[in-house]
Protein backbone atom coordinates (compact mmCIF):
# COMPACT_ATOMS: atom_id res chain seq x y z
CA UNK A 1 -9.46 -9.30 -34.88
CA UNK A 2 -9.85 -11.88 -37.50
CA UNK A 3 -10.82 -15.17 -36.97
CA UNK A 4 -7.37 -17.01 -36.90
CA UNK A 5 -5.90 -14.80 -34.70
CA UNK A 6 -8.59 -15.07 -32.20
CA UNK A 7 -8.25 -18.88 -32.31
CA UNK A 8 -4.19 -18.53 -31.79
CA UNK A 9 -5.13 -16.89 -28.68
CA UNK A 10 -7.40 -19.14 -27.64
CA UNK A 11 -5.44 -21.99 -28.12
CA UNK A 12 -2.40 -19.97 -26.41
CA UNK A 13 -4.58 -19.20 -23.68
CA UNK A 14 -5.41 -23.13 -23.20
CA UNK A 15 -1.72 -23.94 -23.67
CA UNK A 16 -0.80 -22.20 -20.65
CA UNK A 17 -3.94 -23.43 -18.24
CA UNK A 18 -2.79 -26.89 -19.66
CA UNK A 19 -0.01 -26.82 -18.68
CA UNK A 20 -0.19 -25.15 -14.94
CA UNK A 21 -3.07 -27.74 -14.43
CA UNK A 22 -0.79 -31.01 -14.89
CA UNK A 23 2.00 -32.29 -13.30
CA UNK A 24 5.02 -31.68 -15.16
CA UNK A 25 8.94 -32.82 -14.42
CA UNK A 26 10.85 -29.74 -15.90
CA UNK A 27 13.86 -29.68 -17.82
CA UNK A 28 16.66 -27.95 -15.65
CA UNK A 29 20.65 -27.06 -14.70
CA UNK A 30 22.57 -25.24 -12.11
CA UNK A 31 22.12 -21.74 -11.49
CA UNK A 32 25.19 -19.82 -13.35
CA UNK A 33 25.62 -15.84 -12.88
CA UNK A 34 27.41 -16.11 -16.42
CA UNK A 35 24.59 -17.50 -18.28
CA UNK A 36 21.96 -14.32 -16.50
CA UNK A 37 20.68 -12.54 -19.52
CA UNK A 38 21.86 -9.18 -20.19
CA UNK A 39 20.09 -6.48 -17.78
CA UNK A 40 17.12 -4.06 -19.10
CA UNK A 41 18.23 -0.30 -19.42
CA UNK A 42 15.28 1.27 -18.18
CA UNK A 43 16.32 4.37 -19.54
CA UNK A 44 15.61 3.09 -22.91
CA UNK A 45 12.10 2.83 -24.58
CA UNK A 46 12.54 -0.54 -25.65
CA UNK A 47 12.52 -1.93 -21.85
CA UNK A 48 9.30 -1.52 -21.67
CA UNK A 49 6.21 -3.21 -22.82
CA UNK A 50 3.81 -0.79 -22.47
CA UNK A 51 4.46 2.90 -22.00
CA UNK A 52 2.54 6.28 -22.56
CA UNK A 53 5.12 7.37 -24.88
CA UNK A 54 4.92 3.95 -27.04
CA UNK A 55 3.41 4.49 -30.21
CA UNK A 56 0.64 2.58 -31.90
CA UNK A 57 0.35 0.70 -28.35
CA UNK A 58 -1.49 -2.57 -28.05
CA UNK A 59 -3.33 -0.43 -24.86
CA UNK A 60 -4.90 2.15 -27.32
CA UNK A 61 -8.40 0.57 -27.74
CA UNK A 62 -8.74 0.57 -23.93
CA UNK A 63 -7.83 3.90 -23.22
CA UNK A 64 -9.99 6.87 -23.01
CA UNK A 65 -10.00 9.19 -25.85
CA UNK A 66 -7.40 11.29 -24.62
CA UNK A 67 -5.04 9.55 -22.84
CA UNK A 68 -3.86 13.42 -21.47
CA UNK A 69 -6.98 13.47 -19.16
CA UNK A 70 -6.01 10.94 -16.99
CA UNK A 71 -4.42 12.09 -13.63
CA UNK A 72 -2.87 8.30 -12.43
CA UNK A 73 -0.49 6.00 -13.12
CA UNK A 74 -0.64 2.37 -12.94
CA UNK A 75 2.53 0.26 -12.63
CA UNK A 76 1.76 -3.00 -13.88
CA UNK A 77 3.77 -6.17 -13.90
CA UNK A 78 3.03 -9.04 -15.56
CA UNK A 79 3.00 -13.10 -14.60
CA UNK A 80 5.27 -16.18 -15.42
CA UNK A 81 5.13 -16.76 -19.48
CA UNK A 82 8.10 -19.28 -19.88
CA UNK A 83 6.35 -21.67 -18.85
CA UNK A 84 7.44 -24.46 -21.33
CA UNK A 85 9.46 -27.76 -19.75
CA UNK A 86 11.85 -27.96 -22.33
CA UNK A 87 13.09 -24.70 -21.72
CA UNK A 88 16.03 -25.13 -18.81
CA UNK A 89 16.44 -21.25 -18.95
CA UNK A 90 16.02 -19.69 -15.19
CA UNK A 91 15.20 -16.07 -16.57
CA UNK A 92 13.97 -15.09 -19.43
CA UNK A 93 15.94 -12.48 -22.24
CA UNK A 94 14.19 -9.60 -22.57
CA UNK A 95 15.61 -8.68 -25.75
CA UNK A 96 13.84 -12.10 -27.60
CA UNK A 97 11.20 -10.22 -29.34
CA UNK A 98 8.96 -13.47 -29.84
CA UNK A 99 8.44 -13.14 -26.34
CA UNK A 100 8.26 -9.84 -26.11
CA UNK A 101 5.15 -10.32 -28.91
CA UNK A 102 3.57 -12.93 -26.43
CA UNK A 103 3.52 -10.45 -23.53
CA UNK A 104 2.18 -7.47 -25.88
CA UNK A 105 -0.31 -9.81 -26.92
CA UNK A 106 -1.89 -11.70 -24.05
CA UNK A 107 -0.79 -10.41 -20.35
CA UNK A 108 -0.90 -6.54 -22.13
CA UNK A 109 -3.91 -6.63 -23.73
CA UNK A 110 -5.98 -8.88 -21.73
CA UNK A 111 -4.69 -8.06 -18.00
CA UNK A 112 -2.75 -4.05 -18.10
CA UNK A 113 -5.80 -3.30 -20.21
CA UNK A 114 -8.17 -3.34 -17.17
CA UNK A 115 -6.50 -0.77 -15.87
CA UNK A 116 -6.52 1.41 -18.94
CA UNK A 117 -9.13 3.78 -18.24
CA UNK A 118 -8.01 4.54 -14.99
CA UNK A 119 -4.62 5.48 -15.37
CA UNK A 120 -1.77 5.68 -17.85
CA UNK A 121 0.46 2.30 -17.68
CA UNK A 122 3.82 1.28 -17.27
CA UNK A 123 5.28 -2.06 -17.69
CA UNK A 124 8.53 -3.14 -17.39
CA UNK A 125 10.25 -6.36 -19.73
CA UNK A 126 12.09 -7.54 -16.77
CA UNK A 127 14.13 -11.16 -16.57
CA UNK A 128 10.94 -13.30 -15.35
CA UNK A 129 12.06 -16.68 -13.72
CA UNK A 130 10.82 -19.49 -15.22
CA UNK A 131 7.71 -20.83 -13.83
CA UNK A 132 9.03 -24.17 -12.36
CA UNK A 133 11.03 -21.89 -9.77
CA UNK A 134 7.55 -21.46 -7.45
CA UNK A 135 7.96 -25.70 -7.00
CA UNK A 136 10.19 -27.86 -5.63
CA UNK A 137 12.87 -29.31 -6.52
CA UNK A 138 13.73 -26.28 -8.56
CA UNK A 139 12.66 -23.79 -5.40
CA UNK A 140 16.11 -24.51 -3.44
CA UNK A 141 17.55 -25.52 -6.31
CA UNK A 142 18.67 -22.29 -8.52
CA UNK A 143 14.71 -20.63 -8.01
CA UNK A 144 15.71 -18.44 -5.37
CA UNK A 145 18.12 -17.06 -7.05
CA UNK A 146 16.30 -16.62 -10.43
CA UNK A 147 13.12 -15.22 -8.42
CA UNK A 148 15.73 -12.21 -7.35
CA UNK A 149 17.52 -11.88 -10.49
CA UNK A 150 13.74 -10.82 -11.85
CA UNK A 151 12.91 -8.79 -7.97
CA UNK A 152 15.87 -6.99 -8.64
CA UNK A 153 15.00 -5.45 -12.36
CA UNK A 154 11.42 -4.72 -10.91
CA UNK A 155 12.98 -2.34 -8.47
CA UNK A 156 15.41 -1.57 -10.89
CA UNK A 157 12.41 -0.22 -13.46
CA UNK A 158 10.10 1.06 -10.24
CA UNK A 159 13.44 3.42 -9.15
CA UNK A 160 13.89 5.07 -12.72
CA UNK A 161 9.94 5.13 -12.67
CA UNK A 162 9.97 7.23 -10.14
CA UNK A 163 12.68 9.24 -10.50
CA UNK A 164 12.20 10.13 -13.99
CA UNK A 165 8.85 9.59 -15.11
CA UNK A 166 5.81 9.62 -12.36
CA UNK A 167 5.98 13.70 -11.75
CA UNK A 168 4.18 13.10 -8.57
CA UNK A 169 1.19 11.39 -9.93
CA UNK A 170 -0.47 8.83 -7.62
CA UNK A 171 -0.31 5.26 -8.41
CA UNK A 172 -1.82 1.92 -9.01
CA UNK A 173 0.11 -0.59 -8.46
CA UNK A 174 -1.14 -3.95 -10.30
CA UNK A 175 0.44 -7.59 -11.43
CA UNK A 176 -0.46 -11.26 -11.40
CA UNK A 177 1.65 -14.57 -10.31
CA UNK A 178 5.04 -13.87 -10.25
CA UNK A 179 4.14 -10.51 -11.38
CA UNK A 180 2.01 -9.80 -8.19
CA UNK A 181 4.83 -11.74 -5.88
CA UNK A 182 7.01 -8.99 -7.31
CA UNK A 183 4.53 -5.99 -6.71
CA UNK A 184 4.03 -7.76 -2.73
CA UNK A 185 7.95 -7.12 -2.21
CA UNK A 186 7.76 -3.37 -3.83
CA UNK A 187 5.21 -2.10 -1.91
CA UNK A 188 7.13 -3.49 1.23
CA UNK A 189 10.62 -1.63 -0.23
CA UNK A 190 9.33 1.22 -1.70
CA UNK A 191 4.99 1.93 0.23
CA UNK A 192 4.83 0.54 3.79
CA UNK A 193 5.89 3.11 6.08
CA UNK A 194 6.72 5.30 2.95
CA UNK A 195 5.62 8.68 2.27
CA UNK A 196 5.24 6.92 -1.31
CA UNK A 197 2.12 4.98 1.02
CA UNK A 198 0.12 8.53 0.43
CA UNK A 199 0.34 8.04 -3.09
CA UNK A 200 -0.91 4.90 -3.38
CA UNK A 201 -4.50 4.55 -4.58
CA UNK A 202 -4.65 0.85 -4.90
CA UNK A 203 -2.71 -2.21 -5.02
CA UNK A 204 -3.81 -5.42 -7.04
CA UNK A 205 -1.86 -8.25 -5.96
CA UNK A 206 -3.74 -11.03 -7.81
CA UNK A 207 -2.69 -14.80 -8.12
CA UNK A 208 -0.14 -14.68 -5.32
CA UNK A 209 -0.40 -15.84 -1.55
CA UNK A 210 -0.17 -13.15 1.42
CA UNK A 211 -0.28 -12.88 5.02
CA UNK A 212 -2.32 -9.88 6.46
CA UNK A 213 0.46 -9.25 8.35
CA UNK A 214 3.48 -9.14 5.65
CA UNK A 215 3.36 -5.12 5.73
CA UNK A 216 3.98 -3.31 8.66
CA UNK A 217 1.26 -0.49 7.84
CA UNK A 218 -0.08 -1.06 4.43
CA UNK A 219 -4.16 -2.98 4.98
CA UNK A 220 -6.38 -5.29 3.15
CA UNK A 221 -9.18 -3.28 1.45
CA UNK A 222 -12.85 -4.85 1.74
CA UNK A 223 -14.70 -1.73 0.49
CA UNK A 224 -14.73 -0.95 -2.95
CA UNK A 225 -13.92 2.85 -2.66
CA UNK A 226 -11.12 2.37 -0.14
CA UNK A 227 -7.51 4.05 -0.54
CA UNK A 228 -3.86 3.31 0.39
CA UNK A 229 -4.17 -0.59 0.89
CA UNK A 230 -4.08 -3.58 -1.59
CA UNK A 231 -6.91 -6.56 -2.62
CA UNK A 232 -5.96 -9.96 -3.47
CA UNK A 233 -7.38 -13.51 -4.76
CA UNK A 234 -6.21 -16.45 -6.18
CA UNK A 235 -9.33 -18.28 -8.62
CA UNK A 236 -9.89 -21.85 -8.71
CA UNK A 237 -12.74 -24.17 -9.87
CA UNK A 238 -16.01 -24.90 -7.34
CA UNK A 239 -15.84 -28.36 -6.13
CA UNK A 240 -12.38 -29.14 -6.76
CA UNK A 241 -9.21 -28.90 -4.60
CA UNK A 242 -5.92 -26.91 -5.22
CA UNK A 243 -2.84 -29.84 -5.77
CA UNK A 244 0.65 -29.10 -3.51
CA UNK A 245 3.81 -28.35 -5.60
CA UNK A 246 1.80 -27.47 -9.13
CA UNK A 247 -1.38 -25.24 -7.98
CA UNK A 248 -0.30 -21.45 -7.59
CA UNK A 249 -3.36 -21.24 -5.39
CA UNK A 250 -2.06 -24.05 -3.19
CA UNK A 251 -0.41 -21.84 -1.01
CA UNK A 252 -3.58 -19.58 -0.45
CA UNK A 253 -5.61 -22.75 0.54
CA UNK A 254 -6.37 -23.01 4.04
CA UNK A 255 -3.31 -20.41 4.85
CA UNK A 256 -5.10 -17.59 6.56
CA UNK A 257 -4.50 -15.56 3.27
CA UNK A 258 -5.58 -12.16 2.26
CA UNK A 259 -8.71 -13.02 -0.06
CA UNK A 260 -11.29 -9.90 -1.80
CA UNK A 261 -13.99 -10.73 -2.76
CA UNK A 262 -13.57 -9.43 -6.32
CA UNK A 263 -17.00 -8.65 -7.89
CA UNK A 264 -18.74 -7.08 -4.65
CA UNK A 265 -14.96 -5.65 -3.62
CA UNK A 266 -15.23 -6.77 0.37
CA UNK A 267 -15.66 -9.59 2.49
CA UNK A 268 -18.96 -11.26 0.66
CA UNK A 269 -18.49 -14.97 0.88
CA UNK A 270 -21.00 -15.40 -1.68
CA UNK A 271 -22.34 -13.81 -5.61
CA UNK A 272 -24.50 -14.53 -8.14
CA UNK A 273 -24.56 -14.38 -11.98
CA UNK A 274 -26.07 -11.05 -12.14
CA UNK A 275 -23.37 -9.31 -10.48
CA UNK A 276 -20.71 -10.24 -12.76
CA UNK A 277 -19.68 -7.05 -14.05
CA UNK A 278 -17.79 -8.60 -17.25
CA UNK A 279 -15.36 -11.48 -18.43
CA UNK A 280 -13.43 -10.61 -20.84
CA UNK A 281 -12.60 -13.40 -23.55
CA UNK A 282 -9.53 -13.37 -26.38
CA UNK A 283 -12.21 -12.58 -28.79
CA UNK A 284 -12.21 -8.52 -27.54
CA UNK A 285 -15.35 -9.58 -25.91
CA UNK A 286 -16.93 -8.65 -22.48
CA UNK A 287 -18.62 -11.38 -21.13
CA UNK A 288 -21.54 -9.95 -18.70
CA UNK A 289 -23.09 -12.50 -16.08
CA UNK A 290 -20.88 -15.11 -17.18
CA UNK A 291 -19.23 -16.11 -13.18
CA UNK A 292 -20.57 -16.43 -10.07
CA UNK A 293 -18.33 -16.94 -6.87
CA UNK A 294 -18.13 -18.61 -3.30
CA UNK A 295 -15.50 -17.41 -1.21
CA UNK A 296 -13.73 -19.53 1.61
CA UNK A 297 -10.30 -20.96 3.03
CA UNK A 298 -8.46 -18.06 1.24
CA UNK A 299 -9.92 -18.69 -2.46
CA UNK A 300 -12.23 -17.34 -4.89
CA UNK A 301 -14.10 -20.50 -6.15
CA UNK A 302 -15.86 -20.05 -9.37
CA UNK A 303 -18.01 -22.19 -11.69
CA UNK A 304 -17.26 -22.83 -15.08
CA UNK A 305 -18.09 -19.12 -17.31
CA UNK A 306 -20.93 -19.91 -18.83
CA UNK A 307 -22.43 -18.40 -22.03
CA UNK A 308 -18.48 -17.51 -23.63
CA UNK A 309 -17.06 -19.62 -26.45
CA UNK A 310 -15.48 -22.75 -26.56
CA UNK A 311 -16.62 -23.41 -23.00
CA UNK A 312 -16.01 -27.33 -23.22
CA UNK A 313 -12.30 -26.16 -22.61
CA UNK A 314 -12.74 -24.37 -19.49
CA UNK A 315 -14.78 -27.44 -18.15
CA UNK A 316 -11.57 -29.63 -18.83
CA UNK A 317 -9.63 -28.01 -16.33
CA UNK A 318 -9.88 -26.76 -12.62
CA UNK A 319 -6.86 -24.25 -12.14
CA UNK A 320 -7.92 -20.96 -12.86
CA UNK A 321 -4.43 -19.35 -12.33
CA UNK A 322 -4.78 -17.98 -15.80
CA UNK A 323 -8.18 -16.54 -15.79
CA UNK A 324 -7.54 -14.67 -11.84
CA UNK A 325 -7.90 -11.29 -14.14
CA UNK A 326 -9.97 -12.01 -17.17
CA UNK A 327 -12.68 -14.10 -15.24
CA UNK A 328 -13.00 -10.36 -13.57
CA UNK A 329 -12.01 -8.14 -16.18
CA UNK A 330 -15.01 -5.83 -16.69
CA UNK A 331 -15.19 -5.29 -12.17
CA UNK A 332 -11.54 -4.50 -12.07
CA UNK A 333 -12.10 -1.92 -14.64
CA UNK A 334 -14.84 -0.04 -13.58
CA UNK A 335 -13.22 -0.69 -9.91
CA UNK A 336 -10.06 0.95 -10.79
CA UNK A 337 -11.88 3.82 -11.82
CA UNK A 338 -14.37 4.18 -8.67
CA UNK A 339 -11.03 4.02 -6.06
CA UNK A 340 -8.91 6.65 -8.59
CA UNK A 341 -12.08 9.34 -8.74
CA UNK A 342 -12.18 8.32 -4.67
CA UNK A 343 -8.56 9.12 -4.13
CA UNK A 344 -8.67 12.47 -5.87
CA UNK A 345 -11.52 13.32 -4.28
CA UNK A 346 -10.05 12.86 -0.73
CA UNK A 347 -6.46 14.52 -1.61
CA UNK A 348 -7.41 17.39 -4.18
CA UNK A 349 -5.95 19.72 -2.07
CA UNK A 350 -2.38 17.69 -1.03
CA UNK A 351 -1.68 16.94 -4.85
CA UNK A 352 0.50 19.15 -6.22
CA UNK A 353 -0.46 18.50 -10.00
């Protein structure tokens, strides 16, 4: 990557944790069926933003050699990117290709990548809400609404996924923000109680607040090998306190929420620099050693990456929202992996393959 683009990025990357770290009055209107963007055909190629069958894919560094080889799927989907207050939009068009470069280029390659070498990934373009939708006024105020406009092509995509295209494979199911919000409500419609639940390697609902008791069956996981159950965290700065109505991990603060420890993988409330598997930066870069964590009142608290570029930036702000997956890249990877070689270890025999 040459030096401008990395810098784009970078900036980009800053943009958003700018803007999710200040207080912001959004531009907004009524909620209109009539003005809903057209609906994704999920039959079509072109609805998706990353796919085994897509050629020259953004995801081909970060796969093994032969793609072929791997025995899993992951279904990945990815977080709030209209984020900008100007825009009074409540979904977003998944036919605009400038966004649909935007999500290739930052939430696929930085966040569906660490998945890559565990399983082969689909993403669906779906109608995302607009990010001021998770805050009042706008909540009760044309959000809901918008928030199922988007539920609704997940489960649209997840249906044709798995009537068409999984085969029987099992699955990882993986997404951040609004994209983990919409993985919480899939695994309740389509996993808990399921015979879909025996499938299930792993779920990584990252950057979104839940209950232990939202699913009927489906379980926290606090060891790092475990099967059939989900992890979850929400990252914010040591020393500083998530802010009501603009802090996604607001509502994990204090709330009795679901929070895995993600570097050790259980219920460590504490780890140091050494363990840090790998952060990786919009330079292509793996950051070892860079983070070390505390873990209480239903948050991972980190301290400012240390030893990465530009690191002045990071110091500027104290909502980690953005970084929930790259702070952890390189442990999610190699975690991925550990729980998929666990799960077909344990089933061989079930999986008809």
């Amino acid at each position: 990557m040459d030096q401008y683009q990395t810098m784009k990025k970078i900036f980009f990357f800053f943009f958003i944790l700018t803007a999710l770290s200040c207080k912001t009055v959004y531009m907004t209107k009524p909620f209109a069926e009539s003005e809903v963007p057209k609906a994704p055909d999920y039959s079509n190629l072109n609805s998706w933003i990353a796919h085994p069958e897509i050629k020259d894919s953004i995801l081909s560094d970060f796969y093994p050699e032969n793609i072929d080889k791997l025995k899993a799927d992951v279904f990945y989907i990815y977080p709030t990117l209209i984020t900008d207050k100007k825009n009074n939009s409540w979904n977003a068009n998944i036919y605009d290709k400038k966004q649909n470069d935007i999500i290739r280029s930052t939430a696929i390659q930085y966040q569906a990548s660490a998945w890559a070498k565990a399983g082969k990934i689909y993403s669906p373009i779906y109608r995302q809400a607009h990010y001021r939708i998770f805050f009042e006024p706008y909540t009760n105020n044309g959000g809901l609404l918008a928030g199922e406009i988007a539920y609704n092509d997940i489960k649209s995509a997840f249906t044709y996924y798995i009537d068409n295209l999984n085969n029987g494979r099992p699955i990882i199911i993986a997404g951040h923000s609004q994209g983990a919000a919409h993985c919480k409500m899939l695994l309740r419609d389509f996993f808990d109680g399921t015979q879909l639940k025996d499938r299930l390697i792993a779920a990584y609902l990252i950057g979104t607040n839940i209950k232990e008791d939202y699913f009927k069956e489906l379980k926290p996981m606090y060891n790092p090998k475990e099967n059939k159950g989900y992890v979850s965290w929400n990252t914010y700065r040591k020393n500083k306190n998530p802010r009501e109505n603009f802090d996604p991990a607001y509502f994990s603060w204090k709330n009795n929420s679901v929070v895995v420890n993600p570097i050790t993988w259980d219920n460590s409330t504490t780890t140091d620099f050494d363990q840090h598997k790998g952060l990786l930066f919009y330079n292509n870069k793996i950051y070892p050693n860079t983070i070390k964590i505390k873990v209480f009142d239903g948050i991972v608290w980190s301290n400012v990456p240390r030893k990465i570029p530009k690191r002045l930036l990071f110091s500027l702000v104290k909502n980690y929202h953005v970084g929930d997956i790259n702070f952890f890249w390189k442990d999610i990877s190699e975690n991925a992996v550990i729980r998929t070689k666990n799960f077909f270890n344990k089933n061989s025999k079930k999986l008809k393959m």
